[in-house]
Every structure is written in structure tokens, then in C-alpha cells.
N, C-alpha and C. Protein backbone atom coordinates (compact mmCIF):
# COMPACT_ATOMS: atom_id res chain seq x y z
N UNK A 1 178.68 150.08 57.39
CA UNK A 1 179.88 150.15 58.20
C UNK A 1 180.99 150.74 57.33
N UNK A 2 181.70 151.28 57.84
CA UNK A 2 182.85 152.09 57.63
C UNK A 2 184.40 151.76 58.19
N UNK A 3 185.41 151.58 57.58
CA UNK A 3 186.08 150.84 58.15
C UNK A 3 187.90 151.95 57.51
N UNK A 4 188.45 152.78 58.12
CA UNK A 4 189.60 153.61 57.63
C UNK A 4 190.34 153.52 58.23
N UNK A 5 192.07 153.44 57.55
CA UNK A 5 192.82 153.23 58.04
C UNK A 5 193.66 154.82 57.91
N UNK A 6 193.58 154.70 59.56
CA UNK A 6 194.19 156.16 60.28
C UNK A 6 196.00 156.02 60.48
N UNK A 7 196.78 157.32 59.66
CA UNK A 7 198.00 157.35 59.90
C UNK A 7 198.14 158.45 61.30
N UNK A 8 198.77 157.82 61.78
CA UNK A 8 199.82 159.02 63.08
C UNK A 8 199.32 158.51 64.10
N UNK A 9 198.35 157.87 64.60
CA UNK A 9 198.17 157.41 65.74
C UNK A 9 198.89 156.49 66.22
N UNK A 10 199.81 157.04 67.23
CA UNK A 10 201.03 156.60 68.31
C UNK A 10 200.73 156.46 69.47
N UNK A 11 199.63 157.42 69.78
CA UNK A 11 199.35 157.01 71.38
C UNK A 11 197.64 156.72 71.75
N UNK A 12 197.38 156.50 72.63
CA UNK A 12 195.89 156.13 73.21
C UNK A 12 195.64 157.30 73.56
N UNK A 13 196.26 158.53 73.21
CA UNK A 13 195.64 159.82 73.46
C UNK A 13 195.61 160.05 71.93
N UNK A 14 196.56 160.11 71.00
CA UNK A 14 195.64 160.18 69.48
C UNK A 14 194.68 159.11 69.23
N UNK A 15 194.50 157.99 69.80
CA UNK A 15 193.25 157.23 69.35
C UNK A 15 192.27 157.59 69.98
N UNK A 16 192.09 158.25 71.23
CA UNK A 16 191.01 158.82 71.84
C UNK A 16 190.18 160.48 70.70
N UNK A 17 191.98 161.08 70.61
CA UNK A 17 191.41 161.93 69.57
C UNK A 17 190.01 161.68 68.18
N UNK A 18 190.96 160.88 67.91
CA UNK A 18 190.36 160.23 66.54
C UNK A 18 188.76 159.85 66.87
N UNK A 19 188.65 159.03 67.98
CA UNK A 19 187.41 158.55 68.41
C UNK A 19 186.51 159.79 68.95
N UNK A 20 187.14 160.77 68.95
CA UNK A 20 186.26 162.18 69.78
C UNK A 20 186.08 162.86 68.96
N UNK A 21 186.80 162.82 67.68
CA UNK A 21 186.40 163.48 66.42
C UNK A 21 185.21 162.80 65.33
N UNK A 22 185.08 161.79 65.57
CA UNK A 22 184.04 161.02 64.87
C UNK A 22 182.72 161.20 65.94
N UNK A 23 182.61 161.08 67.08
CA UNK A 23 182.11 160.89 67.44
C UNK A 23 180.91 162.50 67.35
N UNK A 24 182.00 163.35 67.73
CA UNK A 24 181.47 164.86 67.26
C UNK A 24 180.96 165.13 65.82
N UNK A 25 181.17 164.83 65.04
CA UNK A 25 180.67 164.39 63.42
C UNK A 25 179.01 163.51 63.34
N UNK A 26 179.57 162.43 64.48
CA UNK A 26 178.13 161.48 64.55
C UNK A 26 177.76 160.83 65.47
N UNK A 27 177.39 161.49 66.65
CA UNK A 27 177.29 161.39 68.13
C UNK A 27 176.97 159.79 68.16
N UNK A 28 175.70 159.50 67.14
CA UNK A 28 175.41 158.17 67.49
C UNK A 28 176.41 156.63 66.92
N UNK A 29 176.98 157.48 66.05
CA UNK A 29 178.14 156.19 65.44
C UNK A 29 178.66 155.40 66.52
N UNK A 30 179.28 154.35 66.56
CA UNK A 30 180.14 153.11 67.21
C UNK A 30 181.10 153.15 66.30
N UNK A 31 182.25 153.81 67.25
CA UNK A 31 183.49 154.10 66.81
C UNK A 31 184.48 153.13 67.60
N UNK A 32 184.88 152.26 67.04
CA UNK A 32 186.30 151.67 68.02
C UNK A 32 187.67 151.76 66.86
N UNK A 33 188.56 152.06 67.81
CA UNK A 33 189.76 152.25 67.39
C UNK A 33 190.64 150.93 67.36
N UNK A 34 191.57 150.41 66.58
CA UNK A 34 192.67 149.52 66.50
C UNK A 34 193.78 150.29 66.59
N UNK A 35 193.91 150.78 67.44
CA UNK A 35 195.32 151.78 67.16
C UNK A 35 196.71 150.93 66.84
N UNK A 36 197.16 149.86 67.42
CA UNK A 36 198.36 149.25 66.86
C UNK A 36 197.88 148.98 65.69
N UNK A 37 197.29 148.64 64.73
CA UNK A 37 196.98 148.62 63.17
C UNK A 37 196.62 150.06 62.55
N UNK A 38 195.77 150.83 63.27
CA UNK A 38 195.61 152.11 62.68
C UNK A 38 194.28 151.78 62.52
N UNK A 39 193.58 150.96 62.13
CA UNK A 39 192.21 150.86 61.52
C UNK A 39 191.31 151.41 62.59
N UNK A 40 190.01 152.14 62.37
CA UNK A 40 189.04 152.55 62.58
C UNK A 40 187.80 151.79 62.23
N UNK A 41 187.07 151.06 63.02
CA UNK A 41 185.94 150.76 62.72
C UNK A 41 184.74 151.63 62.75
N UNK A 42 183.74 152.09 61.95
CA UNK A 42 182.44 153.01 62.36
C UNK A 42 181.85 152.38 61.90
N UNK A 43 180.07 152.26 62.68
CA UNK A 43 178.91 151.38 62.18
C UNK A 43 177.89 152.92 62.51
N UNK A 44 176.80 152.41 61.72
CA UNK A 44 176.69 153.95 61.89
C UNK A 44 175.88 154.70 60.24
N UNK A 45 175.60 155.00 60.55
CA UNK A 45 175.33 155.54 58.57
C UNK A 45 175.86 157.11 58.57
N UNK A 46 177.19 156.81 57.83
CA UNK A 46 177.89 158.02 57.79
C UNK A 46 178.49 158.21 56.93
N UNK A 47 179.05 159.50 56.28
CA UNK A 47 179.73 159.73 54.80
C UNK A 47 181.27 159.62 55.18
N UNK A 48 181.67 159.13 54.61
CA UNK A 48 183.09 159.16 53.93
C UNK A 48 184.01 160.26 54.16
N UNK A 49 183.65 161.13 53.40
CA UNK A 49 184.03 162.71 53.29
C UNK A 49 184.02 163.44 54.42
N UNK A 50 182.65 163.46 55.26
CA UNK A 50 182.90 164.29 56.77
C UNK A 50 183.59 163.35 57.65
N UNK A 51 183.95 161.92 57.93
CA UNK A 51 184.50 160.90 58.66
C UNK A 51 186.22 162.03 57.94
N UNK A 52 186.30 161.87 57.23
CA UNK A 52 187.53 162.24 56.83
C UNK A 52 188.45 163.75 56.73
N UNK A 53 186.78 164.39 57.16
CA UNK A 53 187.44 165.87 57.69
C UNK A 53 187.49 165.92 58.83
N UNK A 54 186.26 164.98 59.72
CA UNK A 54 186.46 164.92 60.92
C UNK A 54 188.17 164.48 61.63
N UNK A 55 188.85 163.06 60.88
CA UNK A 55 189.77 162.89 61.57
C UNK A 55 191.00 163.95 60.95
N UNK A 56 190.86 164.63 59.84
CA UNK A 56 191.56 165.52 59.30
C UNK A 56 192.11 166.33 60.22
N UNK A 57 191.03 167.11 60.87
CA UNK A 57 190.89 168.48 61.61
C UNK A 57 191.50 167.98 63.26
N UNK A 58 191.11 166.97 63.55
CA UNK A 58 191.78 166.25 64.07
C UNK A 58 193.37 166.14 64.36
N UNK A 59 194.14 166.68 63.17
CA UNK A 59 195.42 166.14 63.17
C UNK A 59 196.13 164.90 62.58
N UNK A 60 195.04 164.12 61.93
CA UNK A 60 195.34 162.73 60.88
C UNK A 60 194.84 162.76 59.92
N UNK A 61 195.58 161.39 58.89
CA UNK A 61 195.43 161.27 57.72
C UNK A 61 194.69 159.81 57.56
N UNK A 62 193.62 159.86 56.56
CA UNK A 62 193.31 158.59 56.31
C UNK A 62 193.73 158.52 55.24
N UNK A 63 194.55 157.01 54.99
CA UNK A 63 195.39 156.55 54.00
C UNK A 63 194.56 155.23 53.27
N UNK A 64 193.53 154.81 53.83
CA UNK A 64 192.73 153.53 53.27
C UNK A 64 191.12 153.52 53.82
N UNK A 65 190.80 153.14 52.95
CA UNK A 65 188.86 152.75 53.39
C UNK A 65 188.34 151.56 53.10
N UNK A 66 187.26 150.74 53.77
CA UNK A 66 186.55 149.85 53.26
C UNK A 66 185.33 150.66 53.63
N UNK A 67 184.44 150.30 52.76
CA UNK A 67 182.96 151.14 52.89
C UNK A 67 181.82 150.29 53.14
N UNK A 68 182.17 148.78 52.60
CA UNK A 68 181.23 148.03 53.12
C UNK A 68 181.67 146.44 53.29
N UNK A 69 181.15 146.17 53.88
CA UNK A 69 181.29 143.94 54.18
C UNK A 69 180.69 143.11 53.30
N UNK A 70 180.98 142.57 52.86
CA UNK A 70 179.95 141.33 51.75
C UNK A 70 180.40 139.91 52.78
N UNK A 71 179.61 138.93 53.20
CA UNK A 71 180.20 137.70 53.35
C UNK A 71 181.20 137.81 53.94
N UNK A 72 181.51 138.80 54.68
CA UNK A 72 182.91 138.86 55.79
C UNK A 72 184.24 139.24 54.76
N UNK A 73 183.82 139.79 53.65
CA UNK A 73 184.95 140.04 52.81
C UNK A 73 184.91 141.24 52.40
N UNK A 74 185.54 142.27 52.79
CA UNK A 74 185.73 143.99 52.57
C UNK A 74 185.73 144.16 51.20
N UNK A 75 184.88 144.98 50.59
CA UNK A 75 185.04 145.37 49.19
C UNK A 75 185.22 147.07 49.26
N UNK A 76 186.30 147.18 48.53
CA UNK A 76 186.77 148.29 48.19
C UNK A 76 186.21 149.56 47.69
N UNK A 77 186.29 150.29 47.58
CA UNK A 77 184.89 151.22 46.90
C UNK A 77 185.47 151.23 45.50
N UNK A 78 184.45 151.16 44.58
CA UNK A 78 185.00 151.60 42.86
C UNK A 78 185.02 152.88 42.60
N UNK A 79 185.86 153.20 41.66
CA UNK A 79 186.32 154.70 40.96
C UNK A 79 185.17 154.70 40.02
């Protein structure tokens, strides 16, 4: 699971965006949007990098990621 936090989404027509751009990237992903938080949930086995050109090209910025769940506790990706 994949979990990014999307800047600029103001309306349920940029969260639809966002969700139509992932979805075109990875037809089969489960994409739901949090748009009043910004967060993006994807489950799904998908990269990072095209999730992030996808919402790029899109018209947004991803400003945060979680890449995976441990025990219900988000771990960060390491440098």
C-alpha cells in the first residue's frame, strides 16, 4: 500500500482528477481520495515514481509518502 499526501486539491473535481490519473497509471489499483486532508490511499503494487508523475501531469504535487503499514503504524521510507 501506498499512501501520498496530494497538494492543490480544492475541489471533488481535482480529487476525481487525481483518482483518474492513478488509475490510468494502474487500472487495477484501489485508489480513494481524502481530499479534505489531501491524503491518497493506493493498494495495489505500484511504484512511487510513476504514482508521482502520474499525479504530477495531472496538475499536483506530492508533498509526503508512506510506502508501507507495520502493525497499523506508517513507516516512512529510509534515505
Amino acid at each position: 500500500m501506498l499512501k501520498i499526501k496530494v497538494d492543490g486539491m480544492t475541489c471533488d473535481g481535482c480529487a476525481r482528477s487525481v483518482s483518474r490519473a492513478i488509475n490510468t497509471a494502474y487500472p487495477r489499483a484501489k485508489v480513494a481520495v481524502d481530499r479534505p486532508s489531501g491524503w491518497v490511499t493506493i493498494e495495489g503494487e505500484v511504484e512511487l515514481v510513476k504514482v508521482g508523475e502520474a499525479v504530477t501531469t495531472a496538475g499536483f504535487a506530492v508533498s509526503e509518502t508512506v510506502t508501507s503499514w507495520v502493525e497499523g503504524q506508517a513507516q516512512l521510507p529510509r534515505s
